[in-house]
C-alpha atoms as a PDB file:
ATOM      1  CA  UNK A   1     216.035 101.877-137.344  1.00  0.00           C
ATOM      2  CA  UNK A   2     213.990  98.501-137.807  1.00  0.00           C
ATOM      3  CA  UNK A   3     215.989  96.559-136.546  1.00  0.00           C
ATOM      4  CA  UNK A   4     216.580  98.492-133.177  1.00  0.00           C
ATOM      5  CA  UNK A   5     212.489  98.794-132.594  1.00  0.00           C
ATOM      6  CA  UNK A   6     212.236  94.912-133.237  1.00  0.00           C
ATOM      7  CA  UNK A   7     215.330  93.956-131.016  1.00  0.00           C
ATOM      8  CA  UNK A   8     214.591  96.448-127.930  1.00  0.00           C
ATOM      9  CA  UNK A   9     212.927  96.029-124.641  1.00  0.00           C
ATOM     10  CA  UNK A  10     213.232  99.416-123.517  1.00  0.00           C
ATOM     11  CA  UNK A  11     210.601 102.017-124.556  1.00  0.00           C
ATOM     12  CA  UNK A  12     213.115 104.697-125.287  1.00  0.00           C
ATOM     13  CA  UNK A  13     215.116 102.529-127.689  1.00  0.00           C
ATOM     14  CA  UNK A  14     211.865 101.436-129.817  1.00  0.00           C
ATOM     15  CA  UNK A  15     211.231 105.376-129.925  1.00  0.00           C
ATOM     16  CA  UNK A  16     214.604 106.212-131.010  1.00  0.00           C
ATOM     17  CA  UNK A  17     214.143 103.012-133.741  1.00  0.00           C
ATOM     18  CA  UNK A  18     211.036 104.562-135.261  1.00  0.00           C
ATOM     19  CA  UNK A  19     212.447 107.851-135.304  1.00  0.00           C
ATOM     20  CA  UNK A  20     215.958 106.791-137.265  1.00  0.00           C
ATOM     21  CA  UNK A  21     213.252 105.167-139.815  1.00  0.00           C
ATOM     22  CA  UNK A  22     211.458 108.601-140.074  1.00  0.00           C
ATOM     23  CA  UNK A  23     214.439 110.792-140.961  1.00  0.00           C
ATOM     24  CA  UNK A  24     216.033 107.871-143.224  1.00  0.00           C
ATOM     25  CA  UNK A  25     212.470 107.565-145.324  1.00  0.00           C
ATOM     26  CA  UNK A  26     212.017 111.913-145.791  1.00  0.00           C
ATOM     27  CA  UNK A  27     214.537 112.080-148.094  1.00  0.00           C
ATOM     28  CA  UNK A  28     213.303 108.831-150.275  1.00  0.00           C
ATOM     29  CA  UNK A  29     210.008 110.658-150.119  1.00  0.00           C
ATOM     30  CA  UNK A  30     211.509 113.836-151.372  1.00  0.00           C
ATOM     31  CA  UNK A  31     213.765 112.886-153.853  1.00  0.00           C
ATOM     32  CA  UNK A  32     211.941 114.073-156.844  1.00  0.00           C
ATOM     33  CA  UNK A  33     211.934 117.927-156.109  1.00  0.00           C
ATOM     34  CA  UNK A  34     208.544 117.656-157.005  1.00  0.00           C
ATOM     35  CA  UNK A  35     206.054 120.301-154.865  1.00  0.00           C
ATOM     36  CA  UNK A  36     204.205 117.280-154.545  1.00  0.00           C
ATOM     37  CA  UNK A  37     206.852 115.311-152.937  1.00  0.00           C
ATOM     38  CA  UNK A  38     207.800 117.674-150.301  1.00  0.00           C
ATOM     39  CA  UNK A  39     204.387 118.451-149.508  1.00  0.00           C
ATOM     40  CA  UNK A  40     204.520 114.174-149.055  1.00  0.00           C
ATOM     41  CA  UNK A  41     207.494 114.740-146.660  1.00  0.00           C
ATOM     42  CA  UNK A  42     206.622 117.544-145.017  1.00  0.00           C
ATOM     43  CA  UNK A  43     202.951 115.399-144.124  1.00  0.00           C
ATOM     44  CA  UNK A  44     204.944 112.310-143.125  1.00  0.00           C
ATOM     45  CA  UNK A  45     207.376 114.066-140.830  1.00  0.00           C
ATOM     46  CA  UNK A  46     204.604 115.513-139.084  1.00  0.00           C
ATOM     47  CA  UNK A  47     202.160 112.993-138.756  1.00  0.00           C
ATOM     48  CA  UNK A  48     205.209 110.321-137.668  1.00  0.00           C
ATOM     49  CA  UNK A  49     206.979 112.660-135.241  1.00  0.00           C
ATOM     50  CA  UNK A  50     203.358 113.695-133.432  1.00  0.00           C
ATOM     51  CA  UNK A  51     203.093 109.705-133.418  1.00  0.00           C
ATOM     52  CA  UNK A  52     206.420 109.493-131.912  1.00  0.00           C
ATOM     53  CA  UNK A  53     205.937 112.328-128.869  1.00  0.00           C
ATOM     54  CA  UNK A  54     202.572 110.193-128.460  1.00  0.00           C
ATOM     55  CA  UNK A  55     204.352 106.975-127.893  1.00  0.00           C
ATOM     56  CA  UNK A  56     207.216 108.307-125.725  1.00  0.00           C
ATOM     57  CA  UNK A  57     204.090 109.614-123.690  1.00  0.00           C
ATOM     58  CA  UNK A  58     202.557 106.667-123.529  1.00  0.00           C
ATOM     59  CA  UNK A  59     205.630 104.836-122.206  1.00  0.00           C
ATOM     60  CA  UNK A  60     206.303 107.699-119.624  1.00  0.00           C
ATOM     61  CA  UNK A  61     202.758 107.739-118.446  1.00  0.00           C
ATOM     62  CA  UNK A  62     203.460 103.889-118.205  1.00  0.00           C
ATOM     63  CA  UNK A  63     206.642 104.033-116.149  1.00  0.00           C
ATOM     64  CA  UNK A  64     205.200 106.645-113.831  1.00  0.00           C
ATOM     65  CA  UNK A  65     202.268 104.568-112.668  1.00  0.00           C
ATOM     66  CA  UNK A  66     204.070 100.969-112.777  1.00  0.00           C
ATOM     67  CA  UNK A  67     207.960 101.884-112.595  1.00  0.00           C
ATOM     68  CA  UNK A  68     208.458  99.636-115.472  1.00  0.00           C
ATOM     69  CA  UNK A  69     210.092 100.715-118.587  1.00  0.00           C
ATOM     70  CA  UNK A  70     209.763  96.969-120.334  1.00  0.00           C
ATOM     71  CA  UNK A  71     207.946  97.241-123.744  1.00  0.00           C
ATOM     72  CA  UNK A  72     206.240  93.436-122.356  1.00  0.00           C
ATOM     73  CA  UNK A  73     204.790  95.422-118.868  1.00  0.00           C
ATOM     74  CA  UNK A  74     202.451  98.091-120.499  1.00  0.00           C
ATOM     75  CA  UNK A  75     199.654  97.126-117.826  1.00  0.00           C
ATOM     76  CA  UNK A  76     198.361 100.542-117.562  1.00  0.00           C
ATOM     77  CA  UNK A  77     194.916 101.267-119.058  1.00  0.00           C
ATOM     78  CA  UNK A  78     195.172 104.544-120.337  1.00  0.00           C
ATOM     79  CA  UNK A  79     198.758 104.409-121.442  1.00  0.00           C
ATOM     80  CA  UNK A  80     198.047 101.710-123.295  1.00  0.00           C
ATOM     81  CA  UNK A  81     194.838 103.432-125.084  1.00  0.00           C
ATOM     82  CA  UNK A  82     197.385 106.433-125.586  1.00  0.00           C
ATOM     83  CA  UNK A  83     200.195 103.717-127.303  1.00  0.00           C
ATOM     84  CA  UNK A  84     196.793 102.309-129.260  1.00  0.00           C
ATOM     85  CA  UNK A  85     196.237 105.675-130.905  1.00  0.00           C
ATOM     86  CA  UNK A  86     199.578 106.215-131.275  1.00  0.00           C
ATOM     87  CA  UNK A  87     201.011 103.234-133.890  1.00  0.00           C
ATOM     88  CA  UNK A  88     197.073 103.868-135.217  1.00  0.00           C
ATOM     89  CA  UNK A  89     198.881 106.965-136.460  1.00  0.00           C
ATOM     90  CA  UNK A  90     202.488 105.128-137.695  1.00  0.00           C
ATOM     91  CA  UNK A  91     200.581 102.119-139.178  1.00  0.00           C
ATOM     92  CA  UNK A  92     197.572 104.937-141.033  1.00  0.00           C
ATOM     93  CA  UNK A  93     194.742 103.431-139.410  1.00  0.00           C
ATOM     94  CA  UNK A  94     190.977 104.697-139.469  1.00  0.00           C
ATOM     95  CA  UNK A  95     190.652 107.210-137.902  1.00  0.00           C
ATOM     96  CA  UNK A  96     194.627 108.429-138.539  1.00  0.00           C
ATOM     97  CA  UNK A  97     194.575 107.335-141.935  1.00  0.00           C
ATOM     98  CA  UNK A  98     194.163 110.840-143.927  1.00  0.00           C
ATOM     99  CA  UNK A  99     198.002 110.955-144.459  1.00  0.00           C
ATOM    100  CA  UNK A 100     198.841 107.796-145.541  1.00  0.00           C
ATOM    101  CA  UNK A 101     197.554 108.157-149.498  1.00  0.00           C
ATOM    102  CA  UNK A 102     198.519 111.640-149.911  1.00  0.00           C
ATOM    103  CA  UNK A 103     201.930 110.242-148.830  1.00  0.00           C
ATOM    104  CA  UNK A 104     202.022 107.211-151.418  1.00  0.00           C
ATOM    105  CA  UNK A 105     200.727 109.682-154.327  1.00  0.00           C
ATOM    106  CA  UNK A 106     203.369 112.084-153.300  1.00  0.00           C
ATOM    107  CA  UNK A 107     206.268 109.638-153.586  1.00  0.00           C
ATOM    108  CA  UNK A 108     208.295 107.608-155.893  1.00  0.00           C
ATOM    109  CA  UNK A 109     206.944 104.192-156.472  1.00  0.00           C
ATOM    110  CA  UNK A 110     209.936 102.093-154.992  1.00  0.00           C
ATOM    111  CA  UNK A 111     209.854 104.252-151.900  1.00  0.00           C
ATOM    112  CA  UNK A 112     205.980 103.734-151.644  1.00  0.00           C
ATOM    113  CA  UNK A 113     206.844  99.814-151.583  1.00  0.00           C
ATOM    114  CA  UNK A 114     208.696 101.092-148.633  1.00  0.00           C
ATOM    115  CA  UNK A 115     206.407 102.776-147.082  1.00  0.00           C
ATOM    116  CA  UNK A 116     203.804 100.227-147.324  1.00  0.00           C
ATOM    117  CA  UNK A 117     206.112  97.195-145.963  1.00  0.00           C
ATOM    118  CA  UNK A 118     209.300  97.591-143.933  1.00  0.00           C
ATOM    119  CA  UNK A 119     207.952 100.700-142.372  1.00  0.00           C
ATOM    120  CA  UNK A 120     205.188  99.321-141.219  1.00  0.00           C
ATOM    121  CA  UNK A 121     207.029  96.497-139.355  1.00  0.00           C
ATOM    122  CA  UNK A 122     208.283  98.167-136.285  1.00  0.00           C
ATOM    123  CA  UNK A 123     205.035  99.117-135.708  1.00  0.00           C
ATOM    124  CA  UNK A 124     203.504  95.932-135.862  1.00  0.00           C
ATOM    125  CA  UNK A 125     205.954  94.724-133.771  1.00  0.00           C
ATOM    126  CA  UNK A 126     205.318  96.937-130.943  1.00  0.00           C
ATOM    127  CA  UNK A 127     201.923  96.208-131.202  1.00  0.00           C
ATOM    128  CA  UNK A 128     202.475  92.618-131.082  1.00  0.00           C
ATOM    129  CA  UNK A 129     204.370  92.268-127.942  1.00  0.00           C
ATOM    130  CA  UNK A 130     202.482  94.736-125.894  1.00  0.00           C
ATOM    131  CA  UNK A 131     199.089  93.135-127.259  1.00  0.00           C
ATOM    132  CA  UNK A 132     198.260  91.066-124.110  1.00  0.00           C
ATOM    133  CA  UNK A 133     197.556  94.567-122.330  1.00  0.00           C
ATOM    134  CA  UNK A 134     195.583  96.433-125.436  1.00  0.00           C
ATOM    135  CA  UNK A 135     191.665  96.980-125.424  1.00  0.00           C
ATOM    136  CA  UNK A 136     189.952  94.597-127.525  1.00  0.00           C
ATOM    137  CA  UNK A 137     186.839  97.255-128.417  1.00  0.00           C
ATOM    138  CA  UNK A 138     189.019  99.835-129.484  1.00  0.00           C
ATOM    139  CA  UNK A 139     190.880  97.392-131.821  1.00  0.00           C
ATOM    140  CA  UNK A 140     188.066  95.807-133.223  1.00  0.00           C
ATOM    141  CA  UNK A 141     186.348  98.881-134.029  1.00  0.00           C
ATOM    142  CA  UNK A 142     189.232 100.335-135.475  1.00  0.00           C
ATOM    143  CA  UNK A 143     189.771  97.643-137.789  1.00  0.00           C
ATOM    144  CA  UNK A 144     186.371  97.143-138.923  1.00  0.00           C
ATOM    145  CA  UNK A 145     186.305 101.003-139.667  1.00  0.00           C
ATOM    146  CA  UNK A 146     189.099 100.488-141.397  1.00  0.00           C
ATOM    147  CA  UNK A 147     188.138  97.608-143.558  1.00  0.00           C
ATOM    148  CA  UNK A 148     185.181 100.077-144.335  1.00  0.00           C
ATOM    149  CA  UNK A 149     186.816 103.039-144.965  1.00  0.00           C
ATOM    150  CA  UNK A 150     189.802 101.490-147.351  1.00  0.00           C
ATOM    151  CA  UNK A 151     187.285 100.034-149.473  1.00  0.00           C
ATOM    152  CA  UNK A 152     184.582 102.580-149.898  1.00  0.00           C
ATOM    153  CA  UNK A 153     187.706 105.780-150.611  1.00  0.00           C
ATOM    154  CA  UNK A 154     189.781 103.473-153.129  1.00  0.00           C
ATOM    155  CA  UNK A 155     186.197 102.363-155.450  1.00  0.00           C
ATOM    156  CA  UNK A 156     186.410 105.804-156.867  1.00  0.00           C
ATOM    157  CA  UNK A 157     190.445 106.316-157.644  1.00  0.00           C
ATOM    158  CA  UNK A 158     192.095 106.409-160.520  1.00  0.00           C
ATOM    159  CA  UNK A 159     195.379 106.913-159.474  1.00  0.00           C
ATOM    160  CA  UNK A 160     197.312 103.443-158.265  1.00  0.00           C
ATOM    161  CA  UNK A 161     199.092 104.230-155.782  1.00  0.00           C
ATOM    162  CA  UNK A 162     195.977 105.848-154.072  1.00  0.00           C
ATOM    163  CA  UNK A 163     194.108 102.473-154.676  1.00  0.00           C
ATOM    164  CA  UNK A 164     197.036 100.724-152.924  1.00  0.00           C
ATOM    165  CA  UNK A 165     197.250 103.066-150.343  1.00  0.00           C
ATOM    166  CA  UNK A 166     193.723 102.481-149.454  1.00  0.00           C
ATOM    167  CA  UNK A 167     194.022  98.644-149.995  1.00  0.00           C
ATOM    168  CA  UNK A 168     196.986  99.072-147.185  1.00  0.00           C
ATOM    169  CA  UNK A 169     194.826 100.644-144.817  1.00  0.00           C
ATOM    170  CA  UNK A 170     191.767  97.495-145.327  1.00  0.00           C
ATOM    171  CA  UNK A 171     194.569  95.170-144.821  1.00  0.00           C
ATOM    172  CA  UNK A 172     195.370  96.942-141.720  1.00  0.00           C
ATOM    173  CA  UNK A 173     192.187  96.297-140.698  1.00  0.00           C
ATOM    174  CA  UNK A 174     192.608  92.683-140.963  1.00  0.00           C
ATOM    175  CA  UNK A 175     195.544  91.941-139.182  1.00  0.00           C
ATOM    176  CA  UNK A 176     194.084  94.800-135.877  1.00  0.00           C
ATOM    177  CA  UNK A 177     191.405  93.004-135.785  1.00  0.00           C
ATOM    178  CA  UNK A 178     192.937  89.447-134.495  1.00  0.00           C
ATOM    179  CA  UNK A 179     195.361  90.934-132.660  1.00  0.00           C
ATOM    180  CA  UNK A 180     194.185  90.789-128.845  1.00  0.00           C
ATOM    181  CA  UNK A 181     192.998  86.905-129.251  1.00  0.00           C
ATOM    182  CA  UNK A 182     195.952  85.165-131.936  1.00  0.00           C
ATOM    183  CA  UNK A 183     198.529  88.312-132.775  1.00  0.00           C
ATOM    184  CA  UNK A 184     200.850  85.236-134.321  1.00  0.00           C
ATOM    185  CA  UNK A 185     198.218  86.035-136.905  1.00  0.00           C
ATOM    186  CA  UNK A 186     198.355  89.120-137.618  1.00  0.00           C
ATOM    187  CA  UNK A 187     202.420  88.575-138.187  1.00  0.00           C
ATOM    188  CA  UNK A 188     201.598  85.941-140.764  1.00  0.00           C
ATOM    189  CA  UNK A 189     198.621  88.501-142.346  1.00  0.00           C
ATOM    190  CA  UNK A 190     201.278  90.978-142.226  1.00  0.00           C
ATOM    191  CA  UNK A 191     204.299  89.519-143.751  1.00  0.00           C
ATOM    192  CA  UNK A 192     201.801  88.060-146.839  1.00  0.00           C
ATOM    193  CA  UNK A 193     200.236  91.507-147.347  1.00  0.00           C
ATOM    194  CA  UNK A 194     204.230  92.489-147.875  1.00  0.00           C
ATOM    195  CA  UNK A 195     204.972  89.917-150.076  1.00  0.00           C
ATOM    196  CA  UNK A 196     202.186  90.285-152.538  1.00  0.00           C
ATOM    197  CA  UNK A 197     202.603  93.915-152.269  1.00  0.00           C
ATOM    198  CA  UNK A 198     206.640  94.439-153.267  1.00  0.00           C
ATOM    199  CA  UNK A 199     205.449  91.588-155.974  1.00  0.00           C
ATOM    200  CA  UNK A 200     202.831  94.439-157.527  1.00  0.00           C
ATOM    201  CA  UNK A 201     204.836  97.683-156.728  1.00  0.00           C
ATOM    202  CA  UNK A 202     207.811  96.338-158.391  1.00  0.00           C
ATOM    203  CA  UNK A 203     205.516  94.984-161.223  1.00  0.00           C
ATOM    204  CA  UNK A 204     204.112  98.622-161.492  1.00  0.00           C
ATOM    205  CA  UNK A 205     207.685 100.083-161.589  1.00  0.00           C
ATOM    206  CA  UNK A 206     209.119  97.907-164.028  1.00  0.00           C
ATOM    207  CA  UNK A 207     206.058  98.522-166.314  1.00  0.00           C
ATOM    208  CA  UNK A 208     206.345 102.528-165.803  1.00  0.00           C
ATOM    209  CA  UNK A 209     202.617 102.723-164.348  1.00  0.00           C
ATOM    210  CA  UNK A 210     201.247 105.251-161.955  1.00  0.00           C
ATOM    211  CA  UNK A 211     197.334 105.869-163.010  1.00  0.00           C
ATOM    212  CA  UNK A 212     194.587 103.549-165.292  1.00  0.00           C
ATOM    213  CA  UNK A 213     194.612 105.097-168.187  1.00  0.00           C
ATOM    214  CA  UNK A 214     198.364 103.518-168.577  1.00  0.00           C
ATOM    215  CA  UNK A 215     197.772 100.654-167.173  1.00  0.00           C
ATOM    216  CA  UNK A 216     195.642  99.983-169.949  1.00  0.00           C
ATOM    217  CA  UNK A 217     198.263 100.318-172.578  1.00  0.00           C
ATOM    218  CA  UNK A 218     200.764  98.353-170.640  1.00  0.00           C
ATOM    219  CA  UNK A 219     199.593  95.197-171.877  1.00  0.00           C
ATOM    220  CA  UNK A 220     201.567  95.850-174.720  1.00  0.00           C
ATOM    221  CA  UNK A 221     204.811  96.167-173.621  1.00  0.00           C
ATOM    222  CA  UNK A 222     204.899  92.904-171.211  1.00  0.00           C
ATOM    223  CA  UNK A 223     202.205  90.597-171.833  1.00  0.00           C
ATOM    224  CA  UNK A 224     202.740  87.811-169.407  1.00  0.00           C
ATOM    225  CA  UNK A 225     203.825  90.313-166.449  1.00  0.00           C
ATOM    226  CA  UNK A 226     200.384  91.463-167.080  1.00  0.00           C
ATOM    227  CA  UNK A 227     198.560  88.310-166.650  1.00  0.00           C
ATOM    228  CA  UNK A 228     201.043  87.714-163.928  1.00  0.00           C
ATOM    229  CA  UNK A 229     199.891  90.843-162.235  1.00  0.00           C
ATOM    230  CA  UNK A 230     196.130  90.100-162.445  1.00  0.00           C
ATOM    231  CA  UNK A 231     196.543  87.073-160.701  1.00  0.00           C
ATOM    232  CA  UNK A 232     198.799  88.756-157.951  1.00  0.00           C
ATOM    233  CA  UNK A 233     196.322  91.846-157.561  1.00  0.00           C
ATOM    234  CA  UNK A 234     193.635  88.885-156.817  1.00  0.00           C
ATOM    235  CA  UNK A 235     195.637  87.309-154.466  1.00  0.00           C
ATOM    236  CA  UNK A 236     195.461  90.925-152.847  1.00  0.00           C
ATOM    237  CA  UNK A 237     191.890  90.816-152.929  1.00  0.00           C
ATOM    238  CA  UNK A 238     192.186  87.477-151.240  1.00  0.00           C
ATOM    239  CA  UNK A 239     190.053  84.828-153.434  1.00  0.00           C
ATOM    240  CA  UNK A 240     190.278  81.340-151.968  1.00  0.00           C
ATOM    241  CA  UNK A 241     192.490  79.942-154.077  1.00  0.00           C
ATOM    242  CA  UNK A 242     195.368  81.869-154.260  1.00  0.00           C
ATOM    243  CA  UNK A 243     197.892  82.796-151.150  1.00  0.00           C
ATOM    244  CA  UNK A 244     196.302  85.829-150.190  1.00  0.00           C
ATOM    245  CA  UNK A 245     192.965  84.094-148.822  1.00  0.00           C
ATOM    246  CA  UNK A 246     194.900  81.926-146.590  1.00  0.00           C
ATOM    247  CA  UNK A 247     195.631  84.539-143.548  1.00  0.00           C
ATOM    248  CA  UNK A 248     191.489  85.730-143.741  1.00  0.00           C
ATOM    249  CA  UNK A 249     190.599  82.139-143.523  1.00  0.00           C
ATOM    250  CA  UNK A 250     192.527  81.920-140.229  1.00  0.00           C
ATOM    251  CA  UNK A 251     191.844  85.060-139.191  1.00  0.00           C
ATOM    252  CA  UNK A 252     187.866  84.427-139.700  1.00  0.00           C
ATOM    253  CA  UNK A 253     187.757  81.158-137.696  1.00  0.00           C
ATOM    254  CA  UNK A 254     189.718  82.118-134.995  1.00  0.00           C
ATOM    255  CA  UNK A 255     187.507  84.887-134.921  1.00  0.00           C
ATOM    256  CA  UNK A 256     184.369  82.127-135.031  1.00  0.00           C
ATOM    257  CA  UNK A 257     186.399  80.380-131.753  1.00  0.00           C
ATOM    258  CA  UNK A 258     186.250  83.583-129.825  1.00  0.00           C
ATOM    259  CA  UNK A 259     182.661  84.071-130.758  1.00  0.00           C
ATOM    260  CA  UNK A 260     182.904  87.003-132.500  1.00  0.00           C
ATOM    261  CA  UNK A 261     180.915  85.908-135.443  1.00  0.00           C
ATOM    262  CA  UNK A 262     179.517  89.039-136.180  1.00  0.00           C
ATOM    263  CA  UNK A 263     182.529  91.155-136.293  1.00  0.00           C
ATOM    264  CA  UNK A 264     183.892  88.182-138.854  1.00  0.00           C
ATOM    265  CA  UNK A 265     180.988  88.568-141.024  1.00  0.00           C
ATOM    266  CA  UNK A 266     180.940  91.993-141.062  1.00  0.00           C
ATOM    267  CA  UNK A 267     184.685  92.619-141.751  1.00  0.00           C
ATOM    268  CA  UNK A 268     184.300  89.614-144.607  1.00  0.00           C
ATOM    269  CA  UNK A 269     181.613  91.417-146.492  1.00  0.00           C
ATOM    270  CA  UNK A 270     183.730  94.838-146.417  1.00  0.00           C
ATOM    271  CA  UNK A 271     186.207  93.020-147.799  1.00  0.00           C
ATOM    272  CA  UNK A 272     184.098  92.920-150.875  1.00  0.00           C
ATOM    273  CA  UNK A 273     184.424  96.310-151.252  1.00  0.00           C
ATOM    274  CA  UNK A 274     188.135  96.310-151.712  1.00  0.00           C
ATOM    275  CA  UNK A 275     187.168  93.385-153.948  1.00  0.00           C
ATOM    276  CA  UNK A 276     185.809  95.600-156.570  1.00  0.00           C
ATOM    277  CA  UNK A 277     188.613  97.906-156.553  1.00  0.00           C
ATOM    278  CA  UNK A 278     190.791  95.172-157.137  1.00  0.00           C
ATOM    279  CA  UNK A 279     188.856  93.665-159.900  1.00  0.00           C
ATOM    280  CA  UNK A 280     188.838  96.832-161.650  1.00  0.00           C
ATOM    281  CA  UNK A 281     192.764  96.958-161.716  1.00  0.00           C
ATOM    282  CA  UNK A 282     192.551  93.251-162.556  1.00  0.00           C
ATOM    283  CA  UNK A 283     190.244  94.044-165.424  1.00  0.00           C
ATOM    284  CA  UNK A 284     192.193  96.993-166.431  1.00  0.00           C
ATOM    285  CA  UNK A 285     195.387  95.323-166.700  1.00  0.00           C
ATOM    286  CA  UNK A 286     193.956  92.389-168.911  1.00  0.00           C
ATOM    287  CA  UNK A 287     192.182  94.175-171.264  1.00  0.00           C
ATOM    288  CA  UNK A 288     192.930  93.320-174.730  1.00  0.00           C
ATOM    289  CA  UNK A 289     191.884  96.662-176.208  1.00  0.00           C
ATOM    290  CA  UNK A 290     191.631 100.010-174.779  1.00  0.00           C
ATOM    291  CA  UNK A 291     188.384 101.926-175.691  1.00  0.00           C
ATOM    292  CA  UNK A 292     189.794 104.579-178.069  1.00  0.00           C
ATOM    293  CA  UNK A 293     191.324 103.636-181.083  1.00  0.00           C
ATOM    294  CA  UNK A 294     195.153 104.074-181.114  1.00  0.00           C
ATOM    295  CA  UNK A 295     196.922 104.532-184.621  1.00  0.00           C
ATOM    296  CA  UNK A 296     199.164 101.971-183.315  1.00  0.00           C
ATOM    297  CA  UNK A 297     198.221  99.235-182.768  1.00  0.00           C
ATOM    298  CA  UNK A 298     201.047  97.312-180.621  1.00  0.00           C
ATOM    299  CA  UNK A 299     204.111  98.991-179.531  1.00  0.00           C
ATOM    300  CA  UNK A 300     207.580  97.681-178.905  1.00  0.00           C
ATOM    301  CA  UNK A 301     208.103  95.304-176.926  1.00  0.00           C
ATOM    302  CA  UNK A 302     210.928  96.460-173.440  1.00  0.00           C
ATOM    303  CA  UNK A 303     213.826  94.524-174.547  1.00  0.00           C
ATOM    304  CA  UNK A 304     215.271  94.439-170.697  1.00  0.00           C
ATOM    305  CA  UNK A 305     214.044  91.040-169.602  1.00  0.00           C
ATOM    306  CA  UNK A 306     211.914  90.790-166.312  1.00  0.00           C
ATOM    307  CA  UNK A 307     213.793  91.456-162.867  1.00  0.00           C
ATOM    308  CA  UNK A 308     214.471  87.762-161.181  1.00  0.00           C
ATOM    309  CA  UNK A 309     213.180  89.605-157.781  1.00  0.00           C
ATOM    310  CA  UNK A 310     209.519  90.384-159.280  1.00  0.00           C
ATOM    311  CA  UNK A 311     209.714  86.705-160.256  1.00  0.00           C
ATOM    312  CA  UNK A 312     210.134  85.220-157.530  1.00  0.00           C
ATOM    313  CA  UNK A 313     207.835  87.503-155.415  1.00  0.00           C
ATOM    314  CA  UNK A 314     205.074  86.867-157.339  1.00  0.00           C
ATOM    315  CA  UNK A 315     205.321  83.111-157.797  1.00  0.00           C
ATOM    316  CA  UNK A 316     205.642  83.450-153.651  1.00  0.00           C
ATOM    317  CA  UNK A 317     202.604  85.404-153.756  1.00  0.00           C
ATOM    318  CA  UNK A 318     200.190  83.975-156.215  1.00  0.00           C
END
């Protein structure tokens, strides 16, 4: 389903691409049996199909006013607002954004790295090659609401994959926001927000974590993952020296070129917020003892050695 939304031209064969993704991800979502999980599927199919039916109408209003059914040609105006809100919804951006942790609690951890990278590609995609022709205002507000929003919701989780659920939707933010003036950008913000992501979701799974309170024992079990994963989750956050700075450094001064210096500052300092969520998973991760006394002091160590994947993704992404 990717790979047909990335490699079309024609509106109705992105549309059908997005919608083989939908029905292959429902049943990764509901896999579990859990009431949960099928409450997760049954809020993804309906928040991705009512995306869907938004973007075929988008295209149709499209073709109707310019006879063009080239995913390059969106030229008019309010098609192309329609098309804005609609991959708002796909991608879970402010203000369509209410799914998108309820979805990543609901679901199995490998299926929320899923959820969080290669479904968000197509997407992105579309958005990058009709981006010439998309409203600049719209964008930046959405993405600077979104900054705002990801970081205030995830200061007060305690569930992880509702923290990276909300750091998704702040990254999102990011890569809307330099779409319209370098969208080469937002690919390279995108594909580094995927990297260090897989690198911490398959961290998480290997270590068996879903909420803090076990994050804080983990420590035990795999020592150096856990340092490994501080310095990953920080790379997240995006401190300079680590990978995860390098796309907001670009992203800031080309925002500086186009003189939108107050939109950079302001998106910089609500990246602070996410900051602090961040630094509490970093802290929680690396701390030597939890607060309560345990009658054990250190448990056994996992005797499977570390995946070569997680390895490599986190050496990419530190």
């Amino acid at each position: 389903g990717t790979t047909i939304t990335i490699s079309s031209h024609h509106w109705v064969m992105a549309w059908a691409g997005l919608e083989i993704n939908t029905l292959a991800i429902l049943p990764l979502i509901s896999k579990s049996h859990h009431p949960r999980a099928i409450e997760a599927a049954t809020k993804y199919f309906l928040t991705q199909s009512a995306a869907s039916a938004l973007l075929l109408f988008s295209s149709m209003t499209n073709a109707w006013h310019t006879g063009q059914w080239d995913i390059t040609q969106m030229t008019h105006p309010v098609s192309s607002l329609i098309l804005t809100a609609a991959i708002a919804m796909k991608l879970g951006l402010v203000p369509f954004h209410f799914w998108y942790p309820e979805v990543l609690q609901g679901s199995p951890l490998t299926t929320g790295l899923l959820l969080s990278t290669i479904m968000k590609l197509p997407p992105i995609t579309l958005l990058f090659m009709t981006s010439p022709s998309l409203n600049p205002t719209l964008l930046t507000t959405m993405a600077i609401l979104s900054a705002a929003l990801g970081g205030w919701m995830g200061l007060n989780q305690t569930q992880i994959r509702k923290i990276l659920a909300f750091s998704s939707i702040s990254h999102l933010g990011w890569m809307a926001i330099i779409l319209v003036y370098n969208p080469k950008l937002t690919l390279l913000n995108f594909y580094m927000y995927a990297l260090m992501t897989a690198a911490v979701f398959l961290t998480l799974n290997s270590m068996k974590v879903l909420k803090l309170t076990t994050l804080m024992t983990a420590w035990t079990k795999t020592p150096s993952l856990n340092a490994m994963l501080l310095l990953t989750l920080l790379s997240l956050a995006g401190l300079p020296p680590l990978t995860g700075f390098l796309p907001k450094w670009l992203i800031i001064q080309e925002l500086t070129k186009q003189d939108m210096a107050p939109a950079a500052t302001i998106i910089s300092l609500l990246s602070l917020l996410s900051l602090f969520f961040y630094l509490r998973l970093a802290y929680c991760t690396t701390i030597t003892l939890p607060p309560h006394t345990t009658n054990h002091m250190k448990q056994w160590h996992i005797s499977k050695p570390t995946n070569m994947l997680i390895a490599i993704l986190t050496t990419m992404s530190i």
